[in-house]
Structure formats: structure tokens, C-alpha cells
PDB file of N, CA and C in Angstrom:
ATOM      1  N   UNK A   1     -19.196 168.268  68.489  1.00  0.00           N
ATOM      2  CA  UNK A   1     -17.762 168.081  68.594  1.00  0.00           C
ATOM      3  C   UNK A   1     -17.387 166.791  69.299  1.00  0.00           C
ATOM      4  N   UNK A   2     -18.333 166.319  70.187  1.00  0.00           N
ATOM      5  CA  UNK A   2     -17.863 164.923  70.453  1.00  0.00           C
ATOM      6  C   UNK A   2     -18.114 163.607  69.704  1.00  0.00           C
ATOM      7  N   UNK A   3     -18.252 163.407  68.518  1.00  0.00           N
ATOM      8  CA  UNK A   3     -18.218 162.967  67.706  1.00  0.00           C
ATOM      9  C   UNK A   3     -17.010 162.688  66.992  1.00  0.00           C
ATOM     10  N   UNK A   4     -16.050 164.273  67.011  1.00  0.00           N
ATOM     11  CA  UNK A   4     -14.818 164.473  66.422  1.00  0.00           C
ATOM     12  C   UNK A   4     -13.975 163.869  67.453  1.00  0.00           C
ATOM     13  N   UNK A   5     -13.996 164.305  68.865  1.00  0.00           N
ATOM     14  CA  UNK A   5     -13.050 163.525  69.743  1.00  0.00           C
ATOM     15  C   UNK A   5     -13.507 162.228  70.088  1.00  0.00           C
ATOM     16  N   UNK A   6     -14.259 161.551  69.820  1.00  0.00           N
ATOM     17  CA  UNK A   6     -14.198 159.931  69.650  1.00  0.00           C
ATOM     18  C   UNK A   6     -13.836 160.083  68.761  1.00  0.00           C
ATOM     19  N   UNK A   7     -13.903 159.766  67.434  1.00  0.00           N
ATOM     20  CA  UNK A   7     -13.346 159.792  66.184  1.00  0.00           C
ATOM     21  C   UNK A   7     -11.601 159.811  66.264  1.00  0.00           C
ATOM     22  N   UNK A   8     -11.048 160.584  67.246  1.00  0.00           N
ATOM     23  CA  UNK A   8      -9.493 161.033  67.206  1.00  0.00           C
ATOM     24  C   UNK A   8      -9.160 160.099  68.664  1.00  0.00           C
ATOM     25  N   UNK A   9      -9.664 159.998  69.136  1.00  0.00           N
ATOM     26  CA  UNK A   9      -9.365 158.927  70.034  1.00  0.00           C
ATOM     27  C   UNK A   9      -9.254 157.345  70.095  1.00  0.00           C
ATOM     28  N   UNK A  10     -10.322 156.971  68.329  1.00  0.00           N
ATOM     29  CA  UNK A  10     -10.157 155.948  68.352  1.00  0.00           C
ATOM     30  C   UNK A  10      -8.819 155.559  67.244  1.00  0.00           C
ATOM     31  N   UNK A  11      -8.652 156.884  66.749  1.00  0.00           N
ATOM     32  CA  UNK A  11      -7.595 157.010  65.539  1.00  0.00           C
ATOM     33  C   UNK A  11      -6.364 156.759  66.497  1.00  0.00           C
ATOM     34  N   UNK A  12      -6.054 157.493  67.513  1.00  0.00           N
ATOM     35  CA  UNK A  12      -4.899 157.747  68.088  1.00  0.00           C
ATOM     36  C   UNK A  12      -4.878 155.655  68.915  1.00  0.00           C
ATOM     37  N   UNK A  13      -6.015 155.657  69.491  1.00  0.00           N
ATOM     38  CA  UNK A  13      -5.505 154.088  69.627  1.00  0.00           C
ATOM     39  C   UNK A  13      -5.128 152.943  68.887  1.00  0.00           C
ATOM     40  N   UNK A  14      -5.765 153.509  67.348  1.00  0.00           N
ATOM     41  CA  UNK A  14      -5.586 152.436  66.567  1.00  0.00           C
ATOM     42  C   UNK A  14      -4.117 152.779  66.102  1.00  0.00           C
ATOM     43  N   UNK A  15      -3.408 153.602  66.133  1.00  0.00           N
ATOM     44  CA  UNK A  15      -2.233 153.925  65.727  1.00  0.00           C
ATOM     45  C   UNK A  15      -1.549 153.065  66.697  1.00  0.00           C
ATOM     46  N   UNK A  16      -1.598 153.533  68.320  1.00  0.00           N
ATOM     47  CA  UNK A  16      -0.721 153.168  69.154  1.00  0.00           C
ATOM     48  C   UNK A  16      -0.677 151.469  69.063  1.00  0.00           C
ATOM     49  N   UNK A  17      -2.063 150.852  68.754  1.00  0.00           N
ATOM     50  CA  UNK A  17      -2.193 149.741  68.882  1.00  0.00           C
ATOM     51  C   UNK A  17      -1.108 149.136  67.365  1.00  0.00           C
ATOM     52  N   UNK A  18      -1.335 150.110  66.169  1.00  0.00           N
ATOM     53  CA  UNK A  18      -0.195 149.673  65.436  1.00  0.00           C
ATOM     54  C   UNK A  18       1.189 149.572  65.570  1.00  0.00           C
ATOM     55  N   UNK A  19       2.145 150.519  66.365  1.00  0.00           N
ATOM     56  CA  UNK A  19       2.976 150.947  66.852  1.00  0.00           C
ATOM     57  C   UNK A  19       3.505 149.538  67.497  1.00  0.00           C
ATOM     58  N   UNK A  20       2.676 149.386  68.541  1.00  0.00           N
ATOM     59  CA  UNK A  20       3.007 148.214  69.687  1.00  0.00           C
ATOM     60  C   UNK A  20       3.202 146.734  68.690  1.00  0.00           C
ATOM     61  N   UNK A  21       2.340 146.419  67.587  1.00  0.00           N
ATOM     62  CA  UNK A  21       2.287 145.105  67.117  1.00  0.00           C
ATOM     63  C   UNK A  21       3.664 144.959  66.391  1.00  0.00           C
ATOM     64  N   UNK A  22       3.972 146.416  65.463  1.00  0.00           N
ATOM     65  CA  UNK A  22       5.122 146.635  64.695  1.00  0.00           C
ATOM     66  C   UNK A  22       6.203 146.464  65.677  1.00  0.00           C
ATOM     67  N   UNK A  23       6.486 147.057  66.815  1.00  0.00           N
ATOM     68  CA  UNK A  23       7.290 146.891  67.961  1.00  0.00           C
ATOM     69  C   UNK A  23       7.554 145.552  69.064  1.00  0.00           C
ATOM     70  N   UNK A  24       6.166 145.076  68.689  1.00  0.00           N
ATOM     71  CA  UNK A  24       6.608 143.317  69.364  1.00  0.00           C
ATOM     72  C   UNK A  24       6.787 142.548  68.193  1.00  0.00           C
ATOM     73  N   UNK A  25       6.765 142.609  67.046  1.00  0.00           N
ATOM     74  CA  UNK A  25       7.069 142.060  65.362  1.00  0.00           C
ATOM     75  C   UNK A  25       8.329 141.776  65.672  1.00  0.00           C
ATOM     76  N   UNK A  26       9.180 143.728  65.692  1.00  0.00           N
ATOM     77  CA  UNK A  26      10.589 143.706  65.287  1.00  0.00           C
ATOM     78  C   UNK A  26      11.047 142.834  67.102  1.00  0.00           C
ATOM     79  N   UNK A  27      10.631 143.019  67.771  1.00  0.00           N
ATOM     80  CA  UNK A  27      11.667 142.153  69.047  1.00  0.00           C
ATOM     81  C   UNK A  27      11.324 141.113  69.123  1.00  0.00           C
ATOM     82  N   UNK A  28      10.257 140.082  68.220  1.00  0.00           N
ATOM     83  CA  UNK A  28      10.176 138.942  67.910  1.00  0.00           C
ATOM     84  C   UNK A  28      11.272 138.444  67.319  1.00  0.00           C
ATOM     85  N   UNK A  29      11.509 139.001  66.519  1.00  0.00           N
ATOM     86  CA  UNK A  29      12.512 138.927  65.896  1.00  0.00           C
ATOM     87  C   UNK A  29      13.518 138.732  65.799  1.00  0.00           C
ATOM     88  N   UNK A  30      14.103 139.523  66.423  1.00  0.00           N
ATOM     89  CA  UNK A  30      15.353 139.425  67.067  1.00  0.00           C
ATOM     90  C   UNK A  30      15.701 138.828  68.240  1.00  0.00           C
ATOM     91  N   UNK A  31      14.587 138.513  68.754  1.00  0.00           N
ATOM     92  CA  UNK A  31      14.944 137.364  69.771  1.00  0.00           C
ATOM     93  C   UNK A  31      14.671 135.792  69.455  1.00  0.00           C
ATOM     94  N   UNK A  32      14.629 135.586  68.332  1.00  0.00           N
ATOM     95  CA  UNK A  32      14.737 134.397  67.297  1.00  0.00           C
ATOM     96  C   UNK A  32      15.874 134.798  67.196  1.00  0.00           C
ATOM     97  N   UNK A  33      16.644 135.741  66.526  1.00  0.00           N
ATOM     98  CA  UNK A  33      17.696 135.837  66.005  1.00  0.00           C
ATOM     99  C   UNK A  33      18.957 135.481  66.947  1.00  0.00           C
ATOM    100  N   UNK A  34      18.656 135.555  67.936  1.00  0.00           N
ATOM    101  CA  UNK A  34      19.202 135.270  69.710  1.00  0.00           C
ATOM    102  C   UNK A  34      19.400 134.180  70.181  1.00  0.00           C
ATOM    103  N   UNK A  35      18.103 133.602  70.004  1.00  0.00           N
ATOM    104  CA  UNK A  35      17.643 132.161  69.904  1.00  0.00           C
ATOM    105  C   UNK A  35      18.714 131.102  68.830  1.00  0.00           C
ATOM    106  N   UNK A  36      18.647 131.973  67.978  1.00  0.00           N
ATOM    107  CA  UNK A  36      19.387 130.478  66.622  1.00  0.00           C
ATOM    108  C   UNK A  36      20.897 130.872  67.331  1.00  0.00           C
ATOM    109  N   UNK A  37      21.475 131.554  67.567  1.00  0.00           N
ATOM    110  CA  UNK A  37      22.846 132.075  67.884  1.00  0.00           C
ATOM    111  C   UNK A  37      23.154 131.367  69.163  1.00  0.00           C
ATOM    112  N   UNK A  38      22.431 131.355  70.182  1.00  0.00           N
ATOM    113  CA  UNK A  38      23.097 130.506  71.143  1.00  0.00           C
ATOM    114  C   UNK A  38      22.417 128.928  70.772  1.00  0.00           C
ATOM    115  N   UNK A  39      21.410 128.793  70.108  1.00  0.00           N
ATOM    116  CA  UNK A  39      21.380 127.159  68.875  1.00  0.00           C
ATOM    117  C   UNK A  39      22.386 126.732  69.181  1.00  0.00           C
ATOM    118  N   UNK A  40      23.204 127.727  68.034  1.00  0.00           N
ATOM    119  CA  UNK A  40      24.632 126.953  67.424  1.00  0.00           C
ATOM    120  C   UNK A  40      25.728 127.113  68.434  1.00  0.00           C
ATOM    121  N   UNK A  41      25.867 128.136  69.224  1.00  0.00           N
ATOM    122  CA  UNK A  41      26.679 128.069  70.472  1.00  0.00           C
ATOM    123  C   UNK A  41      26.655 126.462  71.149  1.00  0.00           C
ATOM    124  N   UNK A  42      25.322 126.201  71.252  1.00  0.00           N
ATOM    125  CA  UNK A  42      25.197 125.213  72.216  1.00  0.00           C
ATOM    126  C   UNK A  42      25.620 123.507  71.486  1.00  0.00           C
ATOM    127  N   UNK A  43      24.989 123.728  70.365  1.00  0.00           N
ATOM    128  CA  UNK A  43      26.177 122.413  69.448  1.00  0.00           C
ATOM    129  C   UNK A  43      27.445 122.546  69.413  1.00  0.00           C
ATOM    130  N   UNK A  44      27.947 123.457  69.381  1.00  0.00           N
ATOM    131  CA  UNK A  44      29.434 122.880  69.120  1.00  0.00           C
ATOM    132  C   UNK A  44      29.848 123.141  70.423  1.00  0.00           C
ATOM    133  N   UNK A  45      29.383 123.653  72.007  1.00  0.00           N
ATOM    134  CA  UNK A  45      29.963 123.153  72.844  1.00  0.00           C
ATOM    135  C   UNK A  45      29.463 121.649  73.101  1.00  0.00           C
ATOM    136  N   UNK A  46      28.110 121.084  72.582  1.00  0.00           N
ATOM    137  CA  UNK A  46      27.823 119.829  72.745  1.00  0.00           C
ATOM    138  C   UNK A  46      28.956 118.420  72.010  1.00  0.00           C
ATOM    139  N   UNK A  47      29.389 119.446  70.616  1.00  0.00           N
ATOM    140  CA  UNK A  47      30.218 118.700  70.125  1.00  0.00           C
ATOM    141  C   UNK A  47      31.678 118.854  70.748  1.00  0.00           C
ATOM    142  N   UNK A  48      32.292 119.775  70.987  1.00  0.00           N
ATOM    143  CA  UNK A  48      33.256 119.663  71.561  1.00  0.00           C
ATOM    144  C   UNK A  48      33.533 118.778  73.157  1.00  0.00           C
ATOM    145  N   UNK A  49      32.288 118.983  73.834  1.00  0.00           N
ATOM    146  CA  UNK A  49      32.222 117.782  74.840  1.00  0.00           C
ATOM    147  C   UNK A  49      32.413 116.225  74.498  1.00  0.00           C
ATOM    148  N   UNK A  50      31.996 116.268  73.627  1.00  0.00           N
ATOM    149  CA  UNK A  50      31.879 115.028  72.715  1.00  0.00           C
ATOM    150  C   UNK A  50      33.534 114.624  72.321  1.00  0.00           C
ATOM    151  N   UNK A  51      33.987 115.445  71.764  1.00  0.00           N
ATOM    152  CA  UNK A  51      35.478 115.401  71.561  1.00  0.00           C
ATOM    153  C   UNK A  51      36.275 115.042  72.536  1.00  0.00           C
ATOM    154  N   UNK A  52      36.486 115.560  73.618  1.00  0.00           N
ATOM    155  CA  UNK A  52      36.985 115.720  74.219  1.00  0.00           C
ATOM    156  C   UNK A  52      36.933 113.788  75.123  1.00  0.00           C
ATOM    157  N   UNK A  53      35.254 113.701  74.835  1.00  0.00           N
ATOM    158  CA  UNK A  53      35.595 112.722  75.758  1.00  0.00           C
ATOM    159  C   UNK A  53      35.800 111.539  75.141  1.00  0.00           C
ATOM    160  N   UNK A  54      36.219 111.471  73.612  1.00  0.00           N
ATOM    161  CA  UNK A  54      36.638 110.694  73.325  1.00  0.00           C
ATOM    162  C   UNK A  54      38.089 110.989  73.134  1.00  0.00           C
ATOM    163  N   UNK A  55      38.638 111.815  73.457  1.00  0.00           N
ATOM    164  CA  UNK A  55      39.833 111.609  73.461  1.00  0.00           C
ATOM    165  C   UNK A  55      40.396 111.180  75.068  1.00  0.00           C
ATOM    166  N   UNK A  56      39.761 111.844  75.663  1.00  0.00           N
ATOM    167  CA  UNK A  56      40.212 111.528  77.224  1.00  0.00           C
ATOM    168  C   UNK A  56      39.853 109.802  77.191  1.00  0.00           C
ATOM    169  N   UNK A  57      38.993 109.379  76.477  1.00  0.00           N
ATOM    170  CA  UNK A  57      38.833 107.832  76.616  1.00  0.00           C
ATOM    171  C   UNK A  57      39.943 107.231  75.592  1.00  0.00           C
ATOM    172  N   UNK A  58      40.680 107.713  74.567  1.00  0.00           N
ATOM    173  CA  UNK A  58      41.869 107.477  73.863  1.00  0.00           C
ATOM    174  C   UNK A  58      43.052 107.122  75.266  1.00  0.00           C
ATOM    175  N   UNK A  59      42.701 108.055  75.293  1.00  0.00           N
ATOM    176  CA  UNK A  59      44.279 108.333  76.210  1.00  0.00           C
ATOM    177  C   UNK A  59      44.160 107.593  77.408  1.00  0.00           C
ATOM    178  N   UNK A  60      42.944 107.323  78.384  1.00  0.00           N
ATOM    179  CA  UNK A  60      43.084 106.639  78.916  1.00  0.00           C
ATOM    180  C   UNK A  60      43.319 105.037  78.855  1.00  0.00           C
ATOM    181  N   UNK A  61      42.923 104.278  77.209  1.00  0.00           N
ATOM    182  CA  UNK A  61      42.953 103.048  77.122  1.00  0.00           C
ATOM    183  C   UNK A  61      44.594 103.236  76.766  1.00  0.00           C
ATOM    184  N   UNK A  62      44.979 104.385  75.897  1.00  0.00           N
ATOM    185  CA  UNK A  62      46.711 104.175  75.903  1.00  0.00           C
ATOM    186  C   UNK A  62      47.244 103.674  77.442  1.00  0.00           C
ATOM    187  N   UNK A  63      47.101 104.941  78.556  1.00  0.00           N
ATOM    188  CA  UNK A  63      47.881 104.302  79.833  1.00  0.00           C
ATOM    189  C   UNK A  63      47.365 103.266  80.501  1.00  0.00           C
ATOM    190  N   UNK A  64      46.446 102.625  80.029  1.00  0.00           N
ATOM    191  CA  UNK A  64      45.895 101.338  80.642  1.00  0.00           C
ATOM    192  C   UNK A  64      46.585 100.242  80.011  1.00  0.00           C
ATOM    193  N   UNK A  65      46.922 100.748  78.894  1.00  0.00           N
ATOM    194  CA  UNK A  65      48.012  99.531  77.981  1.00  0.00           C
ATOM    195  C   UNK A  65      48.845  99.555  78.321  1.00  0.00           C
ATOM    196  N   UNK A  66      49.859 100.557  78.552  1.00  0.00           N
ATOM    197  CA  UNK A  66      51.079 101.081  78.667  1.00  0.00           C
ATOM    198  C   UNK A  66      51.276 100.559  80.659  1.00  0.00           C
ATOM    199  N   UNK A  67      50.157 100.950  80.934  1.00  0.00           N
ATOM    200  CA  UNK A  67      50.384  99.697  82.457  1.00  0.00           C
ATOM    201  C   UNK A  67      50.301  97.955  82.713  1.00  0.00           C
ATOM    202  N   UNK A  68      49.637  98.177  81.645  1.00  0.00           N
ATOM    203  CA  UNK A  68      49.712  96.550  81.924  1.00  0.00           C
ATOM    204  C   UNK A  68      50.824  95.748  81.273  1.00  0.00           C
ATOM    205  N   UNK A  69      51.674  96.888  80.245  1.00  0.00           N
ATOM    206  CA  UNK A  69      52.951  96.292  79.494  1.00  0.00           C
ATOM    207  C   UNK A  69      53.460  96.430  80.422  1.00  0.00           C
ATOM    208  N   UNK A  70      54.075  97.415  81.298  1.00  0.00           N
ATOM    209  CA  UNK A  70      55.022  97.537  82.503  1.00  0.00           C
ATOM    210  C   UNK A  70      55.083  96.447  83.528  1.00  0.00           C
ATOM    211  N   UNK A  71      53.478  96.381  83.900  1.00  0.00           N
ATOM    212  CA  UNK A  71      53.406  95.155  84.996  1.00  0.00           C
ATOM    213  C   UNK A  71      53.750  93.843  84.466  1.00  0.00           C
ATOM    214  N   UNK A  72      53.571  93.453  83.372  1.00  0.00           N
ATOM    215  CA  UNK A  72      54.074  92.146  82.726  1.00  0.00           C
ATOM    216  C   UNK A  72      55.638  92.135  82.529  1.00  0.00           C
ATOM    217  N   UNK A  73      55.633  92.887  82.287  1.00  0.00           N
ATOM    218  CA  UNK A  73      57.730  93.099  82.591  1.00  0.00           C
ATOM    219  C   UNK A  73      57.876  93.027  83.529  1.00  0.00           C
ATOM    220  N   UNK A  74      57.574  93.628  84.947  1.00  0.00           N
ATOM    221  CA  UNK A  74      58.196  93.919  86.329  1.00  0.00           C
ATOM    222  C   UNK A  74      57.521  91.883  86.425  1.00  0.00           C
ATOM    223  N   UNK A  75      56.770  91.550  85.965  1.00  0.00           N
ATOM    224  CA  UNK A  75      55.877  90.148  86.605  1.00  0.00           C
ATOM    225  C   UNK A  75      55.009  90.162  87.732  1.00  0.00           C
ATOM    226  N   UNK A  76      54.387  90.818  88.006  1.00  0.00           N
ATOM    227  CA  UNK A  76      53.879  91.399  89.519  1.00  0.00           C
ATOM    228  C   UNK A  76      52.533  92.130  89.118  1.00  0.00           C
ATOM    229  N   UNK A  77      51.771  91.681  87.595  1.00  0.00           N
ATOM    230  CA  UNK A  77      50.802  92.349  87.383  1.00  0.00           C
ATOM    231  C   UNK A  77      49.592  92.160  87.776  1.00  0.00           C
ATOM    232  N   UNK A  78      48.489  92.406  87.350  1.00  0.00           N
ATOM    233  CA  UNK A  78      47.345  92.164  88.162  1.00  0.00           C
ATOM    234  C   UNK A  78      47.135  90.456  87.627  1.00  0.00           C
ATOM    235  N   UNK A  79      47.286  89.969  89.050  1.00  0.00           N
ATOM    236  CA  UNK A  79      46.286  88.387  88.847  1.00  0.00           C
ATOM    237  C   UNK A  79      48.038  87.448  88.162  1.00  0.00           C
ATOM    238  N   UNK A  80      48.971  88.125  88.665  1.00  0.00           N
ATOM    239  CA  UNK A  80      50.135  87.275  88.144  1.00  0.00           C
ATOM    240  C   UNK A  80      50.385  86.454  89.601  1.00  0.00           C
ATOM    241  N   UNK A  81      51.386  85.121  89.648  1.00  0.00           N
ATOM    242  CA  UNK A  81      51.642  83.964  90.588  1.00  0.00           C
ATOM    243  C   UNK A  81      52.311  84.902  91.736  1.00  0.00           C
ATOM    244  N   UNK A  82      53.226  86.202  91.532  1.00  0.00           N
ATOM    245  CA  UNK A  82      54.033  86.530  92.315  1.00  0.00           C
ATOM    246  C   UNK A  82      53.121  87.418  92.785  1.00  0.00           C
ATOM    247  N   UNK A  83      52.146  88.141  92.473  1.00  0.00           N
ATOM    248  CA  UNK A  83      51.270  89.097  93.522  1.00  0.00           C
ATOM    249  C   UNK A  83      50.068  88.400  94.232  1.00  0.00           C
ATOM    250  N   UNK A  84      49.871  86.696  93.908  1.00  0.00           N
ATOM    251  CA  UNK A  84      49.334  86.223  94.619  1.00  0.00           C
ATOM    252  C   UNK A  84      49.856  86.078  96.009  1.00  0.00           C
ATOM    253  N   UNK A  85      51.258  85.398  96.023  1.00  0.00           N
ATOM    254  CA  UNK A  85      51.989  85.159  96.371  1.00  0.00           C
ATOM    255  C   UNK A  85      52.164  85.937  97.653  1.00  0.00           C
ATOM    256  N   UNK A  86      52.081  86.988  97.635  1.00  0.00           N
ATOM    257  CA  UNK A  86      52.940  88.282  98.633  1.00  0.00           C
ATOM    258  C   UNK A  86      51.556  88.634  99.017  1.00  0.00           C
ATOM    259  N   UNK A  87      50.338  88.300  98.418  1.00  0.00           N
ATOM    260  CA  UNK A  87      49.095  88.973  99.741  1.00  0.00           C
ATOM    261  C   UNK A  87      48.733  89.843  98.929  1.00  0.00           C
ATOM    262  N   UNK A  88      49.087  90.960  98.149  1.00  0.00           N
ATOM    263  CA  UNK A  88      48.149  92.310  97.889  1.00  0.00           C
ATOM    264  C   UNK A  88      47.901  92.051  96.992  1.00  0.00           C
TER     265      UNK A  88
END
């Protein structure tokens, strides 16, 4: 009879040992599937950073224009005769 219980012991491990491979297969799996999902999460917050800072660089060359039109009207702009003039 011990013949029969090795025999069922090596059956029952080779099962469990199937069990476990089928069971780290499927959560391979799905943690690829996890994986590609925050992928693409992570591009389009990469791209939206991207956006953003070209618009914040839009907008800042607008009020950099939009100041230096003002200061050329008032005459007092950067590096003009009258702000030499007065020191600051």
C-alpha cells in the first residue's frame, strides 16, 4: 500500500503544482492588464503637462507684450532716457 500513497501524493502535488502555475498565469495577467492602464493614464497626464505648459508659456509672452506696450506709452520702460534718469 505504500506504493499507492506515494503514487497519490505525487498526483495530489502535481495537481497543486498545476493549480498554482494556472493561478500565477491568470494574475500575470491581469497585472499586465494594470500595467497598460496606468501606461496610458500616465501619457496623457504627460501630455496634458505638456499642454498646459505651453499654454502658460502663450500667455505669459502675451503679458510680456502687453507690458512692454504699456511701458512704451507711459515712456518709462525698461532701458528708456526717463528711467535712467530718476535712478531705478
Amino acid at each position: 500500500m505504500q506504493g499507492f500513497e506515494g503514487i497519490a501524493e505525487l498526483g495530489f502535488a502535481g495537481l497543486a503544482a498545476v493549480l498554482l502555475f494556472g493561478v500565477f498565469k491568470w494574475m500575470t495577467g491581469e497585472l499586465t492588464k494594470k500595467i497598460d492602464n496606468l501606461q496610458s493614464i500616465i501619457i496623457k497626464l504627460i501630455d496634458a503637462k505638456n499642454d498646459m505648459k505651453n499654454e502658460f508659456k502663450e500667455l505669459n509672452d502675451e503679458v510680456t507684450d502687453q507690458l512692454n506696450y504699456i511701458e512704451a506709452k507711459l515712456g518709462n520702460g525698461r532701458g528708456s532716457k526717463q528711467r535712467r534718469k530718476s535712478g531705478t
